[in-house]
N, C-alpha and C. Protein backbone atom coordinates (compact mmCIF):
# COMPACT_ATOMS: atom_id res chain seq x y z
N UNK A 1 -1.05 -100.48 -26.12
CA UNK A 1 -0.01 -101.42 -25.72
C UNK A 1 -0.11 -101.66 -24.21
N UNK A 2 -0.15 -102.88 -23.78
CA UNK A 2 -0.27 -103.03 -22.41
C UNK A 2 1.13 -103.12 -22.17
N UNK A 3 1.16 -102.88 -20.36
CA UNK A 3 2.46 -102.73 -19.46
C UNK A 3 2.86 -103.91 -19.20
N UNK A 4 3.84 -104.69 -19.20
CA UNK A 4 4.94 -105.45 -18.86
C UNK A 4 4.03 -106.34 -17.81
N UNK A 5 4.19 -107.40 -17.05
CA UNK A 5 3.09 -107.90 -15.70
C UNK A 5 4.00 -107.52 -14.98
N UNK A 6 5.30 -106.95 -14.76
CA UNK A 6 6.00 -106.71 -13.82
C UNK A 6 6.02 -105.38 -13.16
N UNK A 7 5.33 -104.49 -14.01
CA UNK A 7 4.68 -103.34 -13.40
C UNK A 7 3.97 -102.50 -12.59
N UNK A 8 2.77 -103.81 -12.13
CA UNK A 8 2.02 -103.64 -11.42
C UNK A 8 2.30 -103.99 -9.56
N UNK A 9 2.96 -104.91 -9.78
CA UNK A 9 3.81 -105.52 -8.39
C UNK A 9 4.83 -104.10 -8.24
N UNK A 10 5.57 -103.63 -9.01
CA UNK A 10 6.50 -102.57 -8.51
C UNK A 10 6.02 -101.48 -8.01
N UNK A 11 5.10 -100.92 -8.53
CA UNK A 11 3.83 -99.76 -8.57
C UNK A 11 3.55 -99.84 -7.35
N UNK A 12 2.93 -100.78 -6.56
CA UNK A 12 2.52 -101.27 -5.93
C UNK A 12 3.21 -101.52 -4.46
N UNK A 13 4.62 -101.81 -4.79
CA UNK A 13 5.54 -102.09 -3.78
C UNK A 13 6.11 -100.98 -3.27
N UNK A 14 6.77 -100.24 -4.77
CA UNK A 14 6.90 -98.70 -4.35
C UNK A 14 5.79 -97.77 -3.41
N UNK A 15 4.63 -97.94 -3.76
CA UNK A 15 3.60 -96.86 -2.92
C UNK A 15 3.93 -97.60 -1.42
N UNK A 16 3.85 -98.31 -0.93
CA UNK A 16 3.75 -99.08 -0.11
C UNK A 16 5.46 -98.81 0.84
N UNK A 17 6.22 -99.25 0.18
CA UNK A 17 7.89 -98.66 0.30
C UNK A 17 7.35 -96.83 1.25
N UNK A 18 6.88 -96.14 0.32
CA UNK A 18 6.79 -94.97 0.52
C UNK A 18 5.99 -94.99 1.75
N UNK A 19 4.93 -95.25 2.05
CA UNK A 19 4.09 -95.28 3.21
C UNK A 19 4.46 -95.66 4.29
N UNK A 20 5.52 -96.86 3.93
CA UNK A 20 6.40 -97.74 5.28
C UNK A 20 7.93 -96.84 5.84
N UNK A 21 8.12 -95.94 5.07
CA UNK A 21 9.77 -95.79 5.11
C UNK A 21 9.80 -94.59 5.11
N UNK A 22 9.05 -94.10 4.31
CA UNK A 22 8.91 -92.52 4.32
C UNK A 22 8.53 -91.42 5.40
N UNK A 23 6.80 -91.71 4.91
CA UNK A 23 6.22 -91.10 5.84
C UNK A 23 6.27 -91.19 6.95
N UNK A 24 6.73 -92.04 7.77
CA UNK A 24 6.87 -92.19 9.52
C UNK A 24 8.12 -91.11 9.67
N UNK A 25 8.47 -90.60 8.67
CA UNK A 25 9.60 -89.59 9.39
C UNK A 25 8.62 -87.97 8.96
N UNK A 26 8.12 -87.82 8.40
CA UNK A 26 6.73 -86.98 8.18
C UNK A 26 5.79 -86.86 9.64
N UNK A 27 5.96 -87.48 10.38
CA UNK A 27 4.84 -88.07 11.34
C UNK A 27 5.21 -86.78 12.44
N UNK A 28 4.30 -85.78 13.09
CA UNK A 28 5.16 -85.09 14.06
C UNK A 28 5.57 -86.06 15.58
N UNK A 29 6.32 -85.01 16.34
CA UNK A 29 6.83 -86.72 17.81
C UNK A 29 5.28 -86.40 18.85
N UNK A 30 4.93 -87.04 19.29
CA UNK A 30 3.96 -87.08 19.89
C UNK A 30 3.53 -88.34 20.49
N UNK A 31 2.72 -88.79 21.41
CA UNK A 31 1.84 -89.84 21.61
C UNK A 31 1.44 -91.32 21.17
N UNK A 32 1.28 -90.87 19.69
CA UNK A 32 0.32 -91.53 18.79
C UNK A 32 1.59 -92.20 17.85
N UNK A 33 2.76 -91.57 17.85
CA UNK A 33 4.04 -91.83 16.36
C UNK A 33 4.14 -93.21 17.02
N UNK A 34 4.13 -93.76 17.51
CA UNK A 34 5.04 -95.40 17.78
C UNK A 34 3.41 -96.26 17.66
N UNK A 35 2.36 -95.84 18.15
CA UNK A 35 0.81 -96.48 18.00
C UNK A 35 1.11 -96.23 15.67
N UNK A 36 0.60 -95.40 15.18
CA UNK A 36 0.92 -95.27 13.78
C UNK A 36 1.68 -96.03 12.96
N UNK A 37 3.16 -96.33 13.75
CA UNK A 37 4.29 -96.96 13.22
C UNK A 37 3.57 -98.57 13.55
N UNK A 38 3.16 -98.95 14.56
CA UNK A 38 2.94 -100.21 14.65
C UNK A 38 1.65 -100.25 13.60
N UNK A 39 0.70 -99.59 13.79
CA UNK A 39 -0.45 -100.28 12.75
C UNK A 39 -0.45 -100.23 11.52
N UNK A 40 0.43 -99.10 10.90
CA UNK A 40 1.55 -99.18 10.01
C UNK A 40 2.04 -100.69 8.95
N UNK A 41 2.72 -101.18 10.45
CA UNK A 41 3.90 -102.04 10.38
C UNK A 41 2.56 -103.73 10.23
N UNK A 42 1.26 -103.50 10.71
CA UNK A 42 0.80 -104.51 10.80
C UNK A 42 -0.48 -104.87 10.49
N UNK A 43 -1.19 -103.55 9.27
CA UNK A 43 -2.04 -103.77 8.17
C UNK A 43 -2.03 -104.76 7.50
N UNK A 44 -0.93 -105.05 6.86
CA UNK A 44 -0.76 -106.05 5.45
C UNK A 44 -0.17 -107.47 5.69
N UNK A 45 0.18 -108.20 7.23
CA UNK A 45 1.15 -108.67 7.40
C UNK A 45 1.17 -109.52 6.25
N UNK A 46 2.42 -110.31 6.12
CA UNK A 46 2.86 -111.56 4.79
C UNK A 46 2.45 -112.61 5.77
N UNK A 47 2.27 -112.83 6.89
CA UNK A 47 2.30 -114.80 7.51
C UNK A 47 1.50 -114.08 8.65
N UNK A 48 1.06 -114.70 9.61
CA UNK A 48 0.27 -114.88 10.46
C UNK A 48 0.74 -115.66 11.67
N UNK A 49 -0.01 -115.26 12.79
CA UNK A 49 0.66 -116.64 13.91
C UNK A 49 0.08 -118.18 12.95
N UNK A 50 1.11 -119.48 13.24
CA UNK A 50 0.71 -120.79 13.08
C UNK A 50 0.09 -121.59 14.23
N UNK A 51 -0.88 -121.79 13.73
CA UNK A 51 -1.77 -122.45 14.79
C UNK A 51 -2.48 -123.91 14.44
N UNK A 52 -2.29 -124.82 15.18
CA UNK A 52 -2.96 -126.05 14.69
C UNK A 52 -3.96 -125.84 15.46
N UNK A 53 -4.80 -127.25 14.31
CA UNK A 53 -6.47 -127.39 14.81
C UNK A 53 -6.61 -127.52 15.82
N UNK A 54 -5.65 -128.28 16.83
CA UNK A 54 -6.17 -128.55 18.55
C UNK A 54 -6.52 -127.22 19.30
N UNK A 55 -5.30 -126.43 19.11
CA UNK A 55 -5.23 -124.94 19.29
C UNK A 55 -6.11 -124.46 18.95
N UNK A 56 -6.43 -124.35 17.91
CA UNK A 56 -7.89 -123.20 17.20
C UNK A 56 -8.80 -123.98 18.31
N UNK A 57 -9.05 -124.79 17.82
CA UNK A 57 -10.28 -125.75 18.49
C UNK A 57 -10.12 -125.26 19.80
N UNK A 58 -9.63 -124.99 20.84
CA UNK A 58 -9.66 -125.19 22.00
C UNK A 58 -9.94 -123.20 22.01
N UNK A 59 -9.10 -122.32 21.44
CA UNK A 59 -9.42 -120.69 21.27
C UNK A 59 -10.75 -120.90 21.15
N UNK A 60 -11.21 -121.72 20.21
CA UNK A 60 -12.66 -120.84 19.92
C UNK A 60 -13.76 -121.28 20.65
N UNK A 61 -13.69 -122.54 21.40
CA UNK A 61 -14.24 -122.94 22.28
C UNK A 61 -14.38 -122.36 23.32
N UNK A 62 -13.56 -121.67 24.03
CA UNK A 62 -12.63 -121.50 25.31
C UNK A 62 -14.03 -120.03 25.44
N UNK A 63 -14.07 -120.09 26.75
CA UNK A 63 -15.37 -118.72 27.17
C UNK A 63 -14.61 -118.41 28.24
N UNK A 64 -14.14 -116.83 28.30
CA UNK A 64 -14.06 -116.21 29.55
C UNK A 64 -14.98 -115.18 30.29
């Protein structure tokens, strides 16, 4: 019998829940806890900066 399709998104959200919410209080205080929390926080993002083509165009052009 297969699982529900709604299963896999929860599974999924939960591990993730846990990694984001949890463990940073697991983390000892040190140095590195606020560096962790940010890369953490900015593995997976949902959106991205918005950038139009003039913009790109001109970033990727651009030589320093």
């Amino acid at each position: 019998m297969a699982a529900p399709a709604y299963v896999a998104p929860v599974v999924i959200t939960a591990f993730w829940v846990i990694v984001g919410a949890v463990l940073p209080f697991f983390v000892p205080k040190g140095p590195n806890k606020g560096w962790l929390c940010t890369y953490i926080a900015q593995l997976n993002p949902l959106f991205g900066p918005q950038v139009n083509n003039v913009t790109l165009s001109l970033m990727y052009n651009s030589t320093f």
